[in-house]
Protein backbone atom coordinates (compact mmCIF):
# COMPACT_ATOMS: atom_id res chain seq x y z
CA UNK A 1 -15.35 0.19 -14.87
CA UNK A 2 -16.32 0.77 -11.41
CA UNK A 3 -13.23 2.14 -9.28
CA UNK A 4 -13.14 1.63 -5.31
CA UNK A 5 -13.70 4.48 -3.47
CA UNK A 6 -11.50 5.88 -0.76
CA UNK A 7 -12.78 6.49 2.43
CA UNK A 8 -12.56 10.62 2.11
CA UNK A 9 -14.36 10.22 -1.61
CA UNK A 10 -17.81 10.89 -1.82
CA UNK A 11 -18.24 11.18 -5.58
CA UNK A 12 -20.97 8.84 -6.40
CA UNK A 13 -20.24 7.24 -9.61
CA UNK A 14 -22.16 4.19 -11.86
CA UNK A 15 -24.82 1.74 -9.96
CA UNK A 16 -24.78 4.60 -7.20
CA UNK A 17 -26.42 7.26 -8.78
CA UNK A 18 -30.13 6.47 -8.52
CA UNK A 19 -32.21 9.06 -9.62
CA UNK A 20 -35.23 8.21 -12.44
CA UNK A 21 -33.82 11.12 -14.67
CA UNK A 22 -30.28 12.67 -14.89
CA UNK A 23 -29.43 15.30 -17.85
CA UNK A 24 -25.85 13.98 -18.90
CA UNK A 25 -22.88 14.69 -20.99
CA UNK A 26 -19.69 12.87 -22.01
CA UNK A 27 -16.35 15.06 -21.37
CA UNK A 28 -16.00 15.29 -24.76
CA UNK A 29 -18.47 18.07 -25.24
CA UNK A 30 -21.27 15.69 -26.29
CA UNK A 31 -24.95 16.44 -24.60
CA UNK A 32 -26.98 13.31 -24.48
CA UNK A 33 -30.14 15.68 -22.84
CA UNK A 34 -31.96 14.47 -20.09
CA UNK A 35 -31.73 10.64 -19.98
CA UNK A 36 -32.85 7.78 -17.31
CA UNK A 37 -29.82 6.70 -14.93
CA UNK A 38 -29.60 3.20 -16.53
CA UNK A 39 -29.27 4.56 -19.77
CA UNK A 40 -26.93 6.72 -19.05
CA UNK A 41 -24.85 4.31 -17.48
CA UNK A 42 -25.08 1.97 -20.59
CA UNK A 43 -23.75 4.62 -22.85
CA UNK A 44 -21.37 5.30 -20.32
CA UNK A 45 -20.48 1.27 -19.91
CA UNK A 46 -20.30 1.57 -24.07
CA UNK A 47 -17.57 3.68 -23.98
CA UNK A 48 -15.61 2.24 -21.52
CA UNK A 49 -15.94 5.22 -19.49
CA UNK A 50 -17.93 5.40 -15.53
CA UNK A 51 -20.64 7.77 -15.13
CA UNK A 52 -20.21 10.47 -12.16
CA UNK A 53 -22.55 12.62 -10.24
CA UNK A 54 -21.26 16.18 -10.82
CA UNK A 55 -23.98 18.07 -9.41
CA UNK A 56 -26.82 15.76 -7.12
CA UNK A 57 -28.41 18.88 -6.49
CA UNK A 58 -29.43 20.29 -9.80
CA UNK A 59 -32.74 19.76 -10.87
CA UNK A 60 -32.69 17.37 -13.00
CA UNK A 61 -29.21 15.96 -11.17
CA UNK A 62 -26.00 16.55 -13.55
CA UNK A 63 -24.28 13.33 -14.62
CA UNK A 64 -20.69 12.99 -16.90
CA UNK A 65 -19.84 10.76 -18.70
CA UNK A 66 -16.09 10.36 -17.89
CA UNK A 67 -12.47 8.30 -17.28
CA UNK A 68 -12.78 8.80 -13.51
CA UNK A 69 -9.48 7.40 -12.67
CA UNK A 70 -8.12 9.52 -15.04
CA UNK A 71 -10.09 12.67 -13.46
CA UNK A 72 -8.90 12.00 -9.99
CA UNK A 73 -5.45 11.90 -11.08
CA UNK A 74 -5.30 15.01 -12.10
CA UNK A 75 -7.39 16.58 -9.39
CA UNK A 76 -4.43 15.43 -6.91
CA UNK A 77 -2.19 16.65 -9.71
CA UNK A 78 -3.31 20.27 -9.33
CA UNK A 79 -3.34 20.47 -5.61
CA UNK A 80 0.34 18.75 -5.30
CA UNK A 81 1.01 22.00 -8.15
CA UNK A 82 -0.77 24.19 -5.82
CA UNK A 83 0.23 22.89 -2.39
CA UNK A 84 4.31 23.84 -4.23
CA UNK A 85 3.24 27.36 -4.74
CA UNK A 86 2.59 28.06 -1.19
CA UNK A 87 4.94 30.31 0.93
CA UNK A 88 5.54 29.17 4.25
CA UNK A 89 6.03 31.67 6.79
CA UNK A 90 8.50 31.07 9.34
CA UNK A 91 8.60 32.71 12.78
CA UNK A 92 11.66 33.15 14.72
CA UNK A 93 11.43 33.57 18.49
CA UNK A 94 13.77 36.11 20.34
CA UNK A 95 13.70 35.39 24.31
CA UNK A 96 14.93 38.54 26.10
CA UNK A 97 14.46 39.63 29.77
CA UNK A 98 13.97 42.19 31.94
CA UNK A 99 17.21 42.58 33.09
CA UNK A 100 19.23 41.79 29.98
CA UNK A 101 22.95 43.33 29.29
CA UNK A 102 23.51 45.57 26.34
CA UNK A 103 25.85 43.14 24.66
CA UNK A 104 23.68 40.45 24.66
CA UNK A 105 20.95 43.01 23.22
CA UNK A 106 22.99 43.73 20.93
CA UNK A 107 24.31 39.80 20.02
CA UNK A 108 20.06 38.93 19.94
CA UNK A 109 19.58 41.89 17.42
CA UNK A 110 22.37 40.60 15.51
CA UNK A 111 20.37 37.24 14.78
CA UNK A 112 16.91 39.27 14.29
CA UNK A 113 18.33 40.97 11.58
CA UNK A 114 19.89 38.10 9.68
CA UNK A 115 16.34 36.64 10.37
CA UNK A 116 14.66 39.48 9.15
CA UNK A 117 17.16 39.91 5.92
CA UNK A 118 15.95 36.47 4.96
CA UNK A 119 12.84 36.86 4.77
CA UNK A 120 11.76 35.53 8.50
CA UNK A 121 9.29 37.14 10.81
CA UNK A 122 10.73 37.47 14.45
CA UNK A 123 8.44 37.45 17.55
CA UNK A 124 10.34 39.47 20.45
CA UNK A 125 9.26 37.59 23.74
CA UNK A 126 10.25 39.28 27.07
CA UNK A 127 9.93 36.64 29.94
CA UNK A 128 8.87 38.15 32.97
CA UNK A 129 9.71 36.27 36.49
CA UNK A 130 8.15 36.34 40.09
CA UNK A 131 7.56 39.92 41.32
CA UNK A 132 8.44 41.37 37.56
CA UNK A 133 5.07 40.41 36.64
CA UNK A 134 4.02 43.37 39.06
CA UNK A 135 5.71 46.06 36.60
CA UNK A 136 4.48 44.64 32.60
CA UNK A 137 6.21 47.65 31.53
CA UNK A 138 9.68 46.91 32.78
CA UNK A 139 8.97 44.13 29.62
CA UNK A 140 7.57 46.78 27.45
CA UNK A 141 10.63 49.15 28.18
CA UNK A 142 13.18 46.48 26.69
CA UNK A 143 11.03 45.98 23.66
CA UNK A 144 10.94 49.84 23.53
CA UNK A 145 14.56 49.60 23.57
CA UNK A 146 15.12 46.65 21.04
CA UNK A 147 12.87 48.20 18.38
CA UNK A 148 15.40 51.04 16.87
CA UNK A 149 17.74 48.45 16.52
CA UNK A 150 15.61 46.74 13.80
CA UNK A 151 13.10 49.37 12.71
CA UNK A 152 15.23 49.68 9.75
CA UNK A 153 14.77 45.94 8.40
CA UNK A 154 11.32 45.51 10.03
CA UNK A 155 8.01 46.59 10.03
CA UNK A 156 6.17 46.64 13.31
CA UNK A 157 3.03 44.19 13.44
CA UNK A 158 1.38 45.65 16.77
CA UNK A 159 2.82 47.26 19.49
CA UNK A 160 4.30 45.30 22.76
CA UNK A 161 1.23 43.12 24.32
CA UNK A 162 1.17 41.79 27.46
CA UNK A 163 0.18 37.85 27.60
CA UNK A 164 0.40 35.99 30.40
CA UNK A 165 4.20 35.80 31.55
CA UNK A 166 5.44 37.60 28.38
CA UNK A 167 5.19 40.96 27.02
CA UNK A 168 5.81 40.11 22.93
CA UNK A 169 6.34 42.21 20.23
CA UNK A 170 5.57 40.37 16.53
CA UNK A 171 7.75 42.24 13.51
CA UNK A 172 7.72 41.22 9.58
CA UNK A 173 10.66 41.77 7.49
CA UNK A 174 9.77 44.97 5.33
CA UNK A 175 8.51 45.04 1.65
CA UNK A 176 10.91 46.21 -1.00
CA UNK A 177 10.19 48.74 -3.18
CA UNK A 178 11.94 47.93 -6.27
CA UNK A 179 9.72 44.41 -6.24
């Protein structure tokens, strides 16, 4: 029953494991002891089954005696199972600038805090252009200034960092307490 192997695979399995002794089981529960390779692999061939190199470093290497196609499939089973179960996080990006109006403050917050609400994180991202970049905290002030807006549905990750041409501020929605 010897099954191709995919180019990521590196179980060895049947005529590859070549070791004088292996100690071996079948996935039934059954311990066959410690057992050439080729006779492993005939009681393995006898039951229809392939025989596959669990642990090649053991001393004397582990061998089972198993439906390998069958094993696979469920391996790729359980990560598609866990791979569902994951939460992705999803950031939202505010732009703001130094010398933004009040309204549209107030319009951006709107949108942070449906973001936020939902379950979004929201990076704050004050742009700063040619001789801004001389005063950082012109960028730091407006984040300063955005921050009571949302305090209430957000928890701050770190305080306003300058990077390069922004000054951003990072903010998670907060945790419930009835959860």
């Amino acid at each position: 029953m010897n099954r191709g192997k995919s180019k990521r695979d590196e179980t060895r399995l049947n005529e590859d494991i070549r070791f004088p002794e292996v100690r071996c089981s079948s996935d039934d529960g059954e311990q066959h002891g410690i057992i050439s390779s080729n006779e492993a692999l005939e009681i393995a061939r006898g039951k229809g089954m392939d025989l596959v190199l669990i642990a090649p470093d053991a001393k004397p290497p582990v061998c089972k005696i198993m439906d390998y196609g069958k094993f696979k499939y469920q391996q790729e089973k359980k990560k598609k199972e866990a791979k569902k179960k994951q939460k992705k996080i999803e950031v939202k990006e505010i732009k703001l600038s130094v010398k933004i109006a009040e309204n549209d403050i107030n319009y951006k917050i709107k949108h942070a805090r449906e973001f936020l609400k939902s379950g979004k994180h929201v990076k704050f991202r004050v742009f700063l252009r040619g001789r801004e970049m001389a005063n950082p905290q012109a960028g730091k002030d407006v984040l300063n200034r955005v921050w009571p807006m949302v305090e209430d549905v957000a928890t701050k990750e770190h305080e306003p960092k300058f990077e390069g041409r922004y000054v951003n501020m990072y903010t998670v929605p907060k945790k419930d307490k009835d959860k």
